[in-house]
PDB file of N, CA and C in Angstrom:
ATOM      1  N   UNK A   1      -5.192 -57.953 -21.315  1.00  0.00           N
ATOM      2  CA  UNK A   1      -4.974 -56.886 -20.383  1.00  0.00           C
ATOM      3  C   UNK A   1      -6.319 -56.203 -20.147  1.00  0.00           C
ATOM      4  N   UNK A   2      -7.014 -55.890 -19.135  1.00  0.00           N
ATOM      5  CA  UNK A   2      -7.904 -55.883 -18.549  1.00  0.00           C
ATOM      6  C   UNK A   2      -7.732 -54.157 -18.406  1.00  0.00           C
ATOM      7  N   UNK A   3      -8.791 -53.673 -18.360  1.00  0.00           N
ATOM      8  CA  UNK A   3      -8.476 -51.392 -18.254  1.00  0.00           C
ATOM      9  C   UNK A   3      -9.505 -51.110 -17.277  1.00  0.00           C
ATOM     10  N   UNK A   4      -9.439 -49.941 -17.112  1.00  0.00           N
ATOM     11  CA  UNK A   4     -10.315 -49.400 -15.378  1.00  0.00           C
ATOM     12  C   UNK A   4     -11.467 -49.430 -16.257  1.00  0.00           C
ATOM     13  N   UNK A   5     -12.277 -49.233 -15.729  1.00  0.00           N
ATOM     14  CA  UNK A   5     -14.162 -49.260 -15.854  1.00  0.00           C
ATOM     15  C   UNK A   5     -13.978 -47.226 -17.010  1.00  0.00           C
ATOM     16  N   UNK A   6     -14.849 -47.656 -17.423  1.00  0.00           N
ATOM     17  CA  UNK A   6     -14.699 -46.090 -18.404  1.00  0.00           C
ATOM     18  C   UNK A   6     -13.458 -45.683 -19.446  1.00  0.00           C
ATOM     19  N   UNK A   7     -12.756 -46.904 -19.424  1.00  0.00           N
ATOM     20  CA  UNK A   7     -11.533 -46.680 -20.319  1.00  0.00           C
ATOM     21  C   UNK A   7     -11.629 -47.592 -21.253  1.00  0.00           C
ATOM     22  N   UNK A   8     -10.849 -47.726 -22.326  1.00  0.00           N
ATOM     23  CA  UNK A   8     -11.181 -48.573 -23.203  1.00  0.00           C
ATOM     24  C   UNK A   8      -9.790 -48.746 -24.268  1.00  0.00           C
ATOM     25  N   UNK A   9      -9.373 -49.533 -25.127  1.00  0.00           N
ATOM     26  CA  UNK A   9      -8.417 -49.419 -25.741  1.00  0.00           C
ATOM     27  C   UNK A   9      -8.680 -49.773 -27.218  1.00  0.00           C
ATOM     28  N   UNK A  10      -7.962 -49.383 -27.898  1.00  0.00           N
ATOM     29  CA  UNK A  10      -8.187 -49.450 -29.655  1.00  0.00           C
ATOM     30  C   UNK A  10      -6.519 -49.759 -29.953  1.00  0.00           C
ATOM     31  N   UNK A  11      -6.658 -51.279 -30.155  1.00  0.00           N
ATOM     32  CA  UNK A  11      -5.361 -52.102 -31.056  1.00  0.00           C
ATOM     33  C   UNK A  11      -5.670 -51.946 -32.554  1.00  0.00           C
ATOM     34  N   UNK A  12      -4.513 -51.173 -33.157  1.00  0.00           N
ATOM     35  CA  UNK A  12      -4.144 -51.233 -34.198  1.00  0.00           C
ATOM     36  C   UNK A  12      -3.258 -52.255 -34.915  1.00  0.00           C
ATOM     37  N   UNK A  13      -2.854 -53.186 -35.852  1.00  0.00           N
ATOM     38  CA  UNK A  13      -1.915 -53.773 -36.167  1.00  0.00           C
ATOM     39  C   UNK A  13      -1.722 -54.827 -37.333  1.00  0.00           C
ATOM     40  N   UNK A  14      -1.042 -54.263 -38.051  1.00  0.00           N
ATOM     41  CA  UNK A  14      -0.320 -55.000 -39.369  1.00  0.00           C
ATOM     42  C   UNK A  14       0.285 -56.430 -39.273  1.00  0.00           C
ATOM     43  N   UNK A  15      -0.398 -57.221 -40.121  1.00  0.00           N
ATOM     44  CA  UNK A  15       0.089 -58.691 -39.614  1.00  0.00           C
ATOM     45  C   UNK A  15       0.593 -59.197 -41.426  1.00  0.00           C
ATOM     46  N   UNK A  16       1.828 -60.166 -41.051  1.00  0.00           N
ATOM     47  CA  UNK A  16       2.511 -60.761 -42.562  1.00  0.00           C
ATOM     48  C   UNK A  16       2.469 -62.039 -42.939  1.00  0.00           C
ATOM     49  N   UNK A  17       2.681 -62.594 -43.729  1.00  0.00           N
ATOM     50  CA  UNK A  17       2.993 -64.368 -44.105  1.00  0.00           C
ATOM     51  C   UNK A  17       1.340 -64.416 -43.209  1.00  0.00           C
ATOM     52  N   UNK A  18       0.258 -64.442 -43.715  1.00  0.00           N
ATOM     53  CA  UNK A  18      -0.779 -64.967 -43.608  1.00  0.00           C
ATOM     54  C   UNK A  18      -1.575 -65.918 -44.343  1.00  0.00           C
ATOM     55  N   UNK A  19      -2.165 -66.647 -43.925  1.00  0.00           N
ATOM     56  CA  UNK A  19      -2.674 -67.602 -45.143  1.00  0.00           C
ATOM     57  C   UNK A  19      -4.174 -67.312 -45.055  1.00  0.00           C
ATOM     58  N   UNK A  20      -5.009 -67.643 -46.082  1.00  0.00           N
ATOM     59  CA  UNK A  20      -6.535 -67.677 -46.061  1.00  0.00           C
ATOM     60  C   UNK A  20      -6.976 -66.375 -46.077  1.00  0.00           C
ATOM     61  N   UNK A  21      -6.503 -65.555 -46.434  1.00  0.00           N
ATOM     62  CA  UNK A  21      -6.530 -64.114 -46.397  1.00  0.00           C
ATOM     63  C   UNK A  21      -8.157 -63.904 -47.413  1.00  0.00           C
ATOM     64  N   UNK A  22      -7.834 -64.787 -48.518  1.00  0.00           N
ATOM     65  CA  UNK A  22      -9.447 -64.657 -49.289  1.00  0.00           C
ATOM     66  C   UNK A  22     -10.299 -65.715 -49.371  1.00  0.00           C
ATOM     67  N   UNK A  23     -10.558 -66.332 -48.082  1.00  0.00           N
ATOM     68  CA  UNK A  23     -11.285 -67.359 -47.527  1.00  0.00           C
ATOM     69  C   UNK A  23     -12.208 -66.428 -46.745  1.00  0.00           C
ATOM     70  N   UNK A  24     -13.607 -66.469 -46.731  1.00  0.00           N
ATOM     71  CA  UNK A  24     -14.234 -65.524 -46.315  1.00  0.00           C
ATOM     72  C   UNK A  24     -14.743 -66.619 -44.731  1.00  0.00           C
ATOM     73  N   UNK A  25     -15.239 -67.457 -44.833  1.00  0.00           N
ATOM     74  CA  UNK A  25     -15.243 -68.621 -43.731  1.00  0.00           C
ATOM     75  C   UNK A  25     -14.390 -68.234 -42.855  1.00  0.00           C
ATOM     76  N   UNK A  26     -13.018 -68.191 -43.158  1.00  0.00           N
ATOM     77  CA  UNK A  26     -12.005 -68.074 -42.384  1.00  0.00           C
ATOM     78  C   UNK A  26     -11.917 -67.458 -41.818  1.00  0.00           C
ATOM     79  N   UNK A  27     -11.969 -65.782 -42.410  1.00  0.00           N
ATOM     80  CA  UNK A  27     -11.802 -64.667 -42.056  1.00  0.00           C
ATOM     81  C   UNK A  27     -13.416 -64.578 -40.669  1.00  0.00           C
ATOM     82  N   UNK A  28     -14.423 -64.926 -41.034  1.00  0.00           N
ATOM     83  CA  UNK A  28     -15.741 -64.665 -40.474  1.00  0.00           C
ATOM     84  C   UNK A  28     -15.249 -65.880 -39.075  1.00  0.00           C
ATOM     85  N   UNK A  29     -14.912 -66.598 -39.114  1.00  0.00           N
ATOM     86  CA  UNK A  29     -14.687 -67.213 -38.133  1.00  0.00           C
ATOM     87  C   UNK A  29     -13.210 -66.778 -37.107  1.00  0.00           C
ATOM     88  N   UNK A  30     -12.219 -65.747 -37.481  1.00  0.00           N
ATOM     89  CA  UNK A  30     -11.482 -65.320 -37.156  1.00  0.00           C
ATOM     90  C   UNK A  30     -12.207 -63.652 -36.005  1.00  0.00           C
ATOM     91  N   UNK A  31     -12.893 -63.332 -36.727  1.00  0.00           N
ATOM     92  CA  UNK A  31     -13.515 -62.378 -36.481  1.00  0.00           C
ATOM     93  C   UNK A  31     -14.558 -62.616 -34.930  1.00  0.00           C
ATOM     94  N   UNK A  32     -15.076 -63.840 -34.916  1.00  0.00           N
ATOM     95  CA  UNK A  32     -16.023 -64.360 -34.049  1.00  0.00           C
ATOM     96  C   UNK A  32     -15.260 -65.247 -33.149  1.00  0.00           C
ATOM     97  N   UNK A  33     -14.052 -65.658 -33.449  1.00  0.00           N
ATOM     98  CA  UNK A  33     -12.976 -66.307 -32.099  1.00  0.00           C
ATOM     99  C   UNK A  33     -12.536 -64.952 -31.340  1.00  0.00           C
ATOM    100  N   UNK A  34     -11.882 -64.062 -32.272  1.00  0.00           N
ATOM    101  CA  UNK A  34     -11.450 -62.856 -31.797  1.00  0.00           C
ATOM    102  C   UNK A  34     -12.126 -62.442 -30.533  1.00  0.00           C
ATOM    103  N   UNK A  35     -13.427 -61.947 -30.991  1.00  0.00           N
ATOM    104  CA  UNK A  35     -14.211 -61.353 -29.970  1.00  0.00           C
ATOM    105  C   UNK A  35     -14.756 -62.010 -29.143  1.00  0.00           C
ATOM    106  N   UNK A  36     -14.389 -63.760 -29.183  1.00  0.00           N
ATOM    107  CA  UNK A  36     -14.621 -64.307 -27.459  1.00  0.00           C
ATOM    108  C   UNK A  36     -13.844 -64.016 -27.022  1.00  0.00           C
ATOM    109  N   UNK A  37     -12.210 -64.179 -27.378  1.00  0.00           N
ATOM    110  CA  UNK A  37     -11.103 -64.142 -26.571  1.00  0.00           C
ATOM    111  C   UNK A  37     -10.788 -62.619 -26.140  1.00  0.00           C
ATOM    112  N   UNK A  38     -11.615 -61.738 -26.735  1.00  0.00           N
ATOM    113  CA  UNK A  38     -11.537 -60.072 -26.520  1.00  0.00           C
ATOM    114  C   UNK A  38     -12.321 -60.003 -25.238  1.00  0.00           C
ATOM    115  N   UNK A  39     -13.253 -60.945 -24.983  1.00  0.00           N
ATOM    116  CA  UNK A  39     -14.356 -61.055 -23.717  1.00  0.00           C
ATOM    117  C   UNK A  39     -15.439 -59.821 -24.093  1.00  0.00           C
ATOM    118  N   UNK A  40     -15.894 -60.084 -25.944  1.00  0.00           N
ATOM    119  CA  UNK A  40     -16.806 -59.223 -26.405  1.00  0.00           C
ATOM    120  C   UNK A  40     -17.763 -59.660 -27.091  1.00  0.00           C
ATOM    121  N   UNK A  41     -18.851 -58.958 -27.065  1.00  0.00           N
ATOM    122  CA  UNK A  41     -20.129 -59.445 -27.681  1.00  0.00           C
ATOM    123  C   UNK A  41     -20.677 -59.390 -29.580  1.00  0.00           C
ATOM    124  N   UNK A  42     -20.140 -60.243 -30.331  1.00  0.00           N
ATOM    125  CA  UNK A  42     -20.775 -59.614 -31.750  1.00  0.00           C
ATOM    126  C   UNK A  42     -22.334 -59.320 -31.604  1.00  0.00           C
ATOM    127  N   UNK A  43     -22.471 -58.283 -32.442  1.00  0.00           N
ATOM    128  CA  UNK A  43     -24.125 -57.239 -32.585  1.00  0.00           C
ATOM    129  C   UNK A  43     -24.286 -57.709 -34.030  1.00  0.00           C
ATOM    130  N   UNK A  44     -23.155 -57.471 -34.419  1.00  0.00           N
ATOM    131  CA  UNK A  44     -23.274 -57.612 -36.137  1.00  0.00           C
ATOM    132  C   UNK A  44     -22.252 -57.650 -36.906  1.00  0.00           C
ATOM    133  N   UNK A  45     -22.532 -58.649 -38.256  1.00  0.00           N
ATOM    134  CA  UNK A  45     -21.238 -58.974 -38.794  1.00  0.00           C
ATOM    135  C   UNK A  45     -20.755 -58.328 -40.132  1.00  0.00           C
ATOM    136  N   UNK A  46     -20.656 -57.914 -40.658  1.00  0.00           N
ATOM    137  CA  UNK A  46     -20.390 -57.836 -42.472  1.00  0.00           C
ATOM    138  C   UNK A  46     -19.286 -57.618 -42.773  1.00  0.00           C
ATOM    139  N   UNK A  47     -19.217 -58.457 -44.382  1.00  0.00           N
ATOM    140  CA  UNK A  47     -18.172 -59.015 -45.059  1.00  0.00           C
ATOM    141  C   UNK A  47     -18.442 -58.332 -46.485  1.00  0.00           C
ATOM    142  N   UNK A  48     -17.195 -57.849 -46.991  1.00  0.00           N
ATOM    143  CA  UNK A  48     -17.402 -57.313 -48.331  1.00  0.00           C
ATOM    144  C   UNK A  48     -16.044 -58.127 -48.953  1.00  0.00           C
ATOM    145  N   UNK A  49     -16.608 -59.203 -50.075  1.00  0.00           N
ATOM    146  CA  UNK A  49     -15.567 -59.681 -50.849  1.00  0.00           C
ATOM    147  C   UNK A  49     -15.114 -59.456 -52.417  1.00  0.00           C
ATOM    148  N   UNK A  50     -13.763 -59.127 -52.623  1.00  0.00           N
ATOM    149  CA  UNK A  50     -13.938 -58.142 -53.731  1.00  0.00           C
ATOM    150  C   UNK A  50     -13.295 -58.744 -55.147  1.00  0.00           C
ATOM    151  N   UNK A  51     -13.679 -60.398 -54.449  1.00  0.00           N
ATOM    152  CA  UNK A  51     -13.546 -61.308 -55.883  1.00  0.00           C
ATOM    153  C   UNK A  51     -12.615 -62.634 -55.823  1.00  0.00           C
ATOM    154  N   UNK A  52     -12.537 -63.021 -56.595  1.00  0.00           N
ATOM    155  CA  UNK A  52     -11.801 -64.771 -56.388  1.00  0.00           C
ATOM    156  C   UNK A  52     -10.251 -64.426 -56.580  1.00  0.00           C
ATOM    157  N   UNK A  53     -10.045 -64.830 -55.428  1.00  0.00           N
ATOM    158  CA  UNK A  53      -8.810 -64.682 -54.977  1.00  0.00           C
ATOM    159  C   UNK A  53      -8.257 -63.443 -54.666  1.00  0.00           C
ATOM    160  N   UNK A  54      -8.985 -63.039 -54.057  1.00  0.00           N
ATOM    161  CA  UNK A  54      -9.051 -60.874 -53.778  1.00  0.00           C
ATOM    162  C   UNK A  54      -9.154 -60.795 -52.665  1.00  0.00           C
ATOM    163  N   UNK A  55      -8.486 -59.930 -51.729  1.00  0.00           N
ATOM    164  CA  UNK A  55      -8.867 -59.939 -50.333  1.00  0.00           C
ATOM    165  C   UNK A  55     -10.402 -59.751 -50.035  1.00  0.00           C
ATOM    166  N   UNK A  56     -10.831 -58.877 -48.464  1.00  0.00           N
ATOM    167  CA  UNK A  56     -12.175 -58.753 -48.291  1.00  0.00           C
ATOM    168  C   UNK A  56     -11.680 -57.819 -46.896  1.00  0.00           C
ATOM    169  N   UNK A  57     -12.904 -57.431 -46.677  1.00  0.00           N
ATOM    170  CA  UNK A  57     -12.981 -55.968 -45.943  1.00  0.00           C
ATOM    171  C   UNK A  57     -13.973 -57.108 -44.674  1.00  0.00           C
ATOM    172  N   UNK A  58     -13.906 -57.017 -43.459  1.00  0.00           N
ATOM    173  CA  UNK A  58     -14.808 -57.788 -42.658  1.00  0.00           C
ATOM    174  C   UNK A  58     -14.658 -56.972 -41.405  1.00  0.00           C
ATOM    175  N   UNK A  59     -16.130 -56.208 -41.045  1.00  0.00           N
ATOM    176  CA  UNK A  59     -16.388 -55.381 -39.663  1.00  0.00           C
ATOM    177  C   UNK A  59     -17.496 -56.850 -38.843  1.00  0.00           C
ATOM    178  N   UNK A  60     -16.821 -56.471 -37.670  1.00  0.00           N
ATOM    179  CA  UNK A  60     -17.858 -57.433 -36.436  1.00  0.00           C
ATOM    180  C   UNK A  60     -17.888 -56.016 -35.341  1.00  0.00           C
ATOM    181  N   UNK A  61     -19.201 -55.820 -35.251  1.00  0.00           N
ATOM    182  CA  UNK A  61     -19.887 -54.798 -34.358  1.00  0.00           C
ATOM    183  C   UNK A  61     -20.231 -55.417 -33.213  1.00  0.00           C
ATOM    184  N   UNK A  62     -19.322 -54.811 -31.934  1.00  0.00           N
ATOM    185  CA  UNK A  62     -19.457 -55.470 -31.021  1.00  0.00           C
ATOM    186  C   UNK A  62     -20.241 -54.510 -30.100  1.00  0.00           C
ATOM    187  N   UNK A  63     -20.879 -55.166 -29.183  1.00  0.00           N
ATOM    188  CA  UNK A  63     -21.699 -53.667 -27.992  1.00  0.00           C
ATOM    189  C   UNK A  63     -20.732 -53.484 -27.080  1.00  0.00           C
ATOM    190  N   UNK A  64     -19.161 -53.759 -27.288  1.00  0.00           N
ATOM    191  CA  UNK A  64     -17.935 -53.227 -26.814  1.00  0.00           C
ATOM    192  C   UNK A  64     -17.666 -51.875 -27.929  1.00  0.00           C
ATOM    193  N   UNK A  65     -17.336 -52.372 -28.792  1.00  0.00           N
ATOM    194  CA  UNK A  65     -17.331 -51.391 -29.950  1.00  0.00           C
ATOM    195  C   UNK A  65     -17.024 -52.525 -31.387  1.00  0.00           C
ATOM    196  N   UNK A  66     -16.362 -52.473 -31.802  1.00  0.00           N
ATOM    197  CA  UNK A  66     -15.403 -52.813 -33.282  1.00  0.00           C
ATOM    198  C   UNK A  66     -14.302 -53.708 -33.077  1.00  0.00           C
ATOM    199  N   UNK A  67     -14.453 -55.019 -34.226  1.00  0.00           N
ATOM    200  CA  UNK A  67     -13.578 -55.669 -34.642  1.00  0.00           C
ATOM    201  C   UNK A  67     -13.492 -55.719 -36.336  1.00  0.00           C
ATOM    202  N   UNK A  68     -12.491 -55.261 -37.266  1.00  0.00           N
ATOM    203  CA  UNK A  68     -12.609 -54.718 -38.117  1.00  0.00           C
ATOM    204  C   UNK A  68     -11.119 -55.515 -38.854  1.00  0.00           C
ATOM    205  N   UNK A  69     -10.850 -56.395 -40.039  1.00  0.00           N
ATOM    206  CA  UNK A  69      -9.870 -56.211 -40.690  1.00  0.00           C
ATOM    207  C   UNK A  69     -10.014 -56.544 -42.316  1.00  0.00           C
ATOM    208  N   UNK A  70      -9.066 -56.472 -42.821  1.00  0.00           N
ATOM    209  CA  UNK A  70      -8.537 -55.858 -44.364  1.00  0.00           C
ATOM    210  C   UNK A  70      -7.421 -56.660 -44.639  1.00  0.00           C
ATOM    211  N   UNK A  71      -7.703 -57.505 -46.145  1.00  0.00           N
ATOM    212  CA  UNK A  71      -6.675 -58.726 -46.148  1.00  0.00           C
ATOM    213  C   UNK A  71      -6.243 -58.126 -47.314  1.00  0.00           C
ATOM    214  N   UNK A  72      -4.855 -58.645 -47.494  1.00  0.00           N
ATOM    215  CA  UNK A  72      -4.716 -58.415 -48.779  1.00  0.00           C
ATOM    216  C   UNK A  72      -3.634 -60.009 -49.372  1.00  0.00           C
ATOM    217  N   UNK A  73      -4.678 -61.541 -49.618  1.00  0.00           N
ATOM    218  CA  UNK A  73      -4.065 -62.508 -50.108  1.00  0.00           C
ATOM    219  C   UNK A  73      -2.581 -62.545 -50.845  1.00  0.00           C
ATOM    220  N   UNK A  74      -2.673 -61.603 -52.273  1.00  0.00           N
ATOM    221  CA  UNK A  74      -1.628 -61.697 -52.974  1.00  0.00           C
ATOM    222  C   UNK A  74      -0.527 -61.063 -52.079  1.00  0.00           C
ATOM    223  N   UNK A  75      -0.084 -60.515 -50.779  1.00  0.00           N
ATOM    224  CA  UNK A  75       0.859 -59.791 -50.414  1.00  0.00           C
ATOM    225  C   UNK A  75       1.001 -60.807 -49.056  1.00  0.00           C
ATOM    226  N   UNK A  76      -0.166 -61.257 -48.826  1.00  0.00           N
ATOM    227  CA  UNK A  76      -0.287 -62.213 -47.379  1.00  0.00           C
ATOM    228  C   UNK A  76      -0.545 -61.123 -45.959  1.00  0.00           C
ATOM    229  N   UNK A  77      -1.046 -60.211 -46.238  1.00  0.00           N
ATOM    230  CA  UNK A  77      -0.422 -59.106 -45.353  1.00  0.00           C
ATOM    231  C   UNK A  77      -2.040 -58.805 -44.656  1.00  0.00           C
ATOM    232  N   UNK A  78      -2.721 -57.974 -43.336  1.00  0.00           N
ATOM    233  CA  UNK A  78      -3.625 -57.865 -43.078  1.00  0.00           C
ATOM    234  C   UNK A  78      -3.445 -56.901 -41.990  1.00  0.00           C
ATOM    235  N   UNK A  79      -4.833 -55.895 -42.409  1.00  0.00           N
ATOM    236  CA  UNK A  79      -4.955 -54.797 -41.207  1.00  0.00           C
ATOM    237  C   UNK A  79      -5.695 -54.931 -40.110  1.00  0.00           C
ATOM    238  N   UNK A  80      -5.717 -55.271 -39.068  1.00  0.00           N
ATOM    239  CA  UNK A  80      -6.622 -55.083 -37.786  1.00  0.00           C
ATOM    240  C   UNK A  80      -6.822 -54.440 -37.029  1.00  0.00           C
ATOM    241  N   UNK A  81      -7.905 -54.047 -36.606  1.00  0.00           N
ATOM    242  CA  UNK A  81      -8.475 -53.303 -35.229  1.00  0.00           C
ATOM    243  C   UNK A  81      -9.527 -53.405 -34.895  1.00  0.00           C
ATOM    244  N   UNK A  82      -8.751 -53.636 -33.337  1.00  0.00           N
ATOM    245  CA  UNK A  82      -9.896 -53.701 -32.704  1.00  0.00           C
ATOM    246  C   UNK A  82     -10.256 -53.038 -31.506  1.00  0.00           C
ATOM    247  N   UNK A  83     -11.208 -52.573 -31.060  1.00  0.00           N
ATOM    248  CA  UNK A  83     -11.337 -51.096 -30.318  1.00  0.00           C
ATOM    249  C   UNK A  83     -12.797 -52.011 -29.509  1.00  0.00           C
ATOM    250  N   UNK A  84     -12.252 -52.312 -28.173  1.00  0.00           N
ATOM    251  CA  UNK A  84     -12.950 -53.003 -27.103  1.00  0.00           C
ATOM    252  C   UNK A  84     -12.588 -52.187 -26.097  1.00  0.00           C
ATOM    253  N   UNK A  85     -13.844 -52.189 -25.072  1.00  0.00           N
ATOM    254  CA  UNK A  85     -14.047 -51.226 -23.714  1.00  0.00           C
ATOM    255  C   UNK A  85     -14.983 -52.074 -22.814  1.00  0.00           C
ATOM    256  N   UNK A  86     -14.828 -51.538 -21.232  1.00  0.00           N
ATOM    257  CA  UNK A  86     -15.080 -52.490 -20.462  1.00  0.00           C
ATOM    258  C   UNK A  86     -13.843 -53.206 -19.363  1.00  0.00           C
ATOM    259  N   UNK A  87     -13.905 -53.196 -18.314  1.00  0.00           N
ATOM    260  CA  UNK A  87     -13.478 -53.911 -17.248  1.00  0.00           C
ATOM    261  C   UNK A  87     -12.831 -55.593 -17.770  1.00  0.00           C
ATOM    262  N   UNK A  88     -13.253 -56.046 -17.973  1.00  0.00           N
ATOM    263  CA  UNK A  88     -13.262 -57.617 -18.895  1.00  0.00           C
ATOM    264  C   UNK A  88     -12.107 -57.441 -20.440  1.00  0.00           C
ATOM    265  N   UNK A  89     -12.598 -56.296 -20.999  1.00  0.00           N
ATOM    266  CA  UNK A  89     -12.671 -56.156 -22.639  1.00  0.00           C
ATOM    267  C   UNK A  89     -10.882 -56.603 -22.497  1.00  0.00           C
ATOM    268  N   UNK A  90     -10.120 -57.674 -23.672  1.00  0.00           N
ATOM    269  CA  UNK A  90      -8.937 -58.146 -23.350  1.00  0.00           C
ATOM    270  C   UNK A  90      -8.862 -58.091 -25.040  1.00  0.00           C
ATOM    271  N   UNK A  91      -7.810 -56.775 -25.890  1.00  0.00           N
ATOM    272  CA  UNK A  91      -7.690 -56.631 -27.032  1.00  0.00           C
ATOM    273  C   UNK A  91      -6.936 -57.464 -27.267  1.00  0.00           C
ATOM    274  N   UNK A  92      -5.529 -57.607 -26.703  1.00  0.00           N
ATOM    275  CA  UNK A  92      -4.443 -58.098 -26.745  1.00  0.00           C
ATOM    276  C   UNK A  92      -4.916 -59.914 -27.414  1.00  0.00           C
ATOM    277  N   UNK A  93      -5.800 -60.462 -26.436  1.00  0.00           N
ATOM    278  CA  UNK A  93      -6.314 -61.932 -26.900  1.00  0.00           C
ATOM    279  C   UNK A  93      -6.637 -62.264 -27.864  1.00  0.00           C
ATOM    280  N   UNK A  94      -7.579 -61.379 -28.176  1.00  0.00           N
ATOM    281  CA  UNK A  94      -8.251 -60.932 -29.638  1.00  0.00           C
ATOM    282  C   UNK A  94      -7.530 -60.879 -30.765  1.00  0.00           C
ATOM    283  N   UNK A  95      -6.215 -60.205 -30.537  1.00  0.00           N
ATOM    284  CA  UNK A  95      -5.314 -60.043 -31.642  1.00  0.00           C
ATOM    285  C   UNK A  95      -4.777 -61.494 -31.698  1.00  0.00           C
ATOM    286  N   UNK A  96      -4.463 -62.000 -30.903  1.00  0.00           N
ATOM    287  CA  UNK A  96      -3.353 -63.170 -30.470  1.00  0.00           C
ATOM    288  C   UNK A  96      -4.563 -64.672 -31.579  1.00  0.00           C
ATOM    289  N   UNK A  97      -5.838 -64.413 -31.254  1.00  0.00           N
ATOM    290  CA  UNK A  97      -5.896 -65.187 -31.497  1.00  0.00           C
ATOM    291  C   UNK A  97      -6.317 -65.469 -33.180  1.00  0.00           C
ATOM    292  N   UNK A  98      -6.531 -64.543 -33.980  1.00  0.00           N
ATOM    293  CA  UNK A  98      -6.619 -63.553 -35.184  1.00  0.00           C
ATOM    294  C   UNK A  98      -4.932 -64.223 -35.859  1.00  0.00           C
ATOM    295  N   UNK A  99      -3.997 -63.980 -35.150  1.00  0.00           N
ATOM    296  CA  UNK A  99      -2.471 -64.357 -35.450  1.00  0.00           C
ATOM    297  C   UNK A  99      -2.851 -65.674 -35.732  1.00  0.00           C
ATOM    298  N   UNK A 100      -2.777 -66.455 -34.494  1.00  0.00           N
ATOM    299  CA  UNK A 100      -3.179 -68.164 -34.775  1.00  0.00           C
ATOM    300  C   UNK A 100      -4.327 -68.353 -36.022  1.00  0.00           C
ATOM    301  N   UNK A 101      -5.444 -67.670 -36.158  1.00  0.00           N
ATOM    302  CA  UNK A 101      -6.238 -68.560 -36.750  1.00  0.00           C
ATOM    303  C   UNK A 101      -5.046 -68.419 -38.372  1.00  0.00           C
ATOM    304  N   UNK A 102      -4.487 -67.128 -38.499  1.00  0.00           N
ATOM    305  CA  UNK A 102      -4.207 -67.038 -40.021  1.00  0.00           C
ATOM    306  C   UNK A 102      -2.975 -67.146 -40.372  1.00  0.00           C
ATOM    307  N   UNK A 103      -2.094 -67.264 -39.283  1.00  0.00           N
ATOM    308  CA  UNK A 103      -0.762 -68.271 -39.463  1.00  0.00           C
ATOM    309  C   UNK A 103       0.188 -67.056 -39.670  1.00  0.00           C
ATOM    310  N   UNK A 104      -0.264 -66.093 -39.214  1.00  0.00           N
ATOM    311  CA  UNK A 104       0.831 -64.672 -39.392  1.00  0.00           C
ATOM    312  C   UNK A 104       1.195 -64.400 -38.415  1.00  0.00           C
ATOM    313  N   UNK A 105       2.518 -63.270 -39.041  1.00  0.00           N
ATOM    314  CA  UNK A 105       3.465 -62.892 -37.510  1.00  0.00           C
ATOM    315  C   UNK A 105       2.865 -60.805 -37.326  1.00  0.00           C
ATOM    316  N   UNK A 106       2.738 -60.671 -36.199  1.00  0.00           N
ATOM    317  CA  UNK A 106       2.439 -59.123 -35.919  1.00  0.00           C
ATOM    318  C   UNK A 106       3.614 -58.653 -36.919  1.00  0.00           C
ATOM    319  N   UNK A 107       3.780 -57.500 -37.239  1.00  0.00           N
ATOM    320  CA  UNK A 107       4.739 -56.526 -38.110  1.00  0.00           C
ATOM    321  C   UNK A 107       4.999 -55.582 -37.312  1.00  0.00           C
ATOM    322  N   UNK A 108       3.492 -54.733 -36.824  1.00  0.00           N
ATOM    323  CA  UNK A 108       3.603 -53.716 -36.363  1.00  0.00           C
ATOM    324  C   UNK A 108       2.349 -53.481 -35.531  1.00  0.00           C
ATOM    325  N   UNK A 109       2.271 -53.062 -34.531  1.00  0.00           N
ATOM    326  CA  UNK A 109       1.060 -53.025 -33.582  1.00  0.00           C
ATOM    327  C   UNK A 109       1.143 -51.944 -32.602  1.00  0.00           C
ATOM    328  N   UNK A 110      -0.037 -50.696 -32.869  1.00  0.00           N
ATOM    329  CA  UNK A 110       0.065 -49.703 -31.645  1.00  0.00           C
ATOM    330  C   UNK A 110      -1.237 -50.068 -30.554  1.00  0.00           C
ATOM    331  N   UNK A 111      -1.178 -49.278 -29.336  1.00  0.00           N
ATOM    332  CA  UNK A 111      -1.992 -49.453 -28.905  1.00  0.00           C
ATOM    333  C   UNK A 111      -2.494 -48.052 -28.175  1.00  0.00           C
ATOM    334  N   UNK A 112      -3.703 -47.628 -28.596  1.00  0.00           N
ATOM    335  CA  UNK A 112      -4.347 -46.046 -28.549  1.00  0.00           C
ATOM    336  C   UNK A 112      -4.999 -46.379 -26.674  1.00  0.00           C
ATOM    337  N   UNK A 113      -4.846 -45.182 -26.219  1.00  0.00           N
ATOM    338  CA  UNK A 113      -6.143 -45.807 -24.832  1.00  0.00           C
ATOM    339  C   UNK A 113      -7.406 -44.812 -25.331  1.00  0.00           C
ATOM    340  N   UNK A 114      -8.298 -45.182 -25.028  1.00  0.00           N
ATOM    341  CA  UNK A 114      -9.348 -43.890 -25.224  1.00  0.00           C
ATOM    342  C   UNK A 114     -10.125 -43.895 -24.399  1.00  0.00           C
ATOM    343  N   UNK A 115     -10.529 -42.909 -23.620  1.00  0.00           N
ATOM    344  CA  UNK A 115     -11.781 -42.615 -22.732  1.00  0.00           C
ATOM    345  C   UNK A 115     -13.200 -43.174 -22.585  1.00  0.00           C
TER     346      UNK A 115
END
């Protein structure tokens, strides 16, 4: 979904039954499909992993804004957001394709507009 020029949107959303949750590859490559299919640019990536077989914290800094999620393996469960702006900027894809790479179903998903 595509927003007027100066508007921008920030997807929030809880995803379940995920796999690869503490695969950091996975996750880093989830992060960098995301934000083609968001029609956004990564600036910068970082990954904080918080041990073998432990989820991981992974921000992708986009010059849209933020792609950002939070796994948690033992529960299968994962937080996302992503907060893209721009004429082009398509959150919705981004999420969609975040679902596919990790084999989970949405739970719960808002969607903020922001200025």
């Amino acid at each position: 979904m595509a927003h007027p020029p100066g508007t921008s949107v920030h997807l929030i959303a809880d995803l379940a039954q995920c796999r690869g949750l503490d695969d950091a590859a996975l996750i880093e490559q989830a992060l960098r499909e995301a934000a083609e299919a968001a029609n956004a640019r990564i600036v910068g990536l970082h990954m904080h992993h918080f041990g073998e077989g432990m989820g991981l914290t992974a921000v992708a800094m986009l010059a849209e804004s933020h792609i950002s999620i939070h796994t948690w393996p033992e529960t299968g469960v994962a937080a996302v957001d992503l907060f893209v702006c721009g004429i082009s900027a398509d959150a919705e894809s981004g999420l969609a394709r975040i679902v596919d790479l990790l084999g989970g179903e949405v739970m719960r998903k808002q969607a903020v507009q922001r200025l």
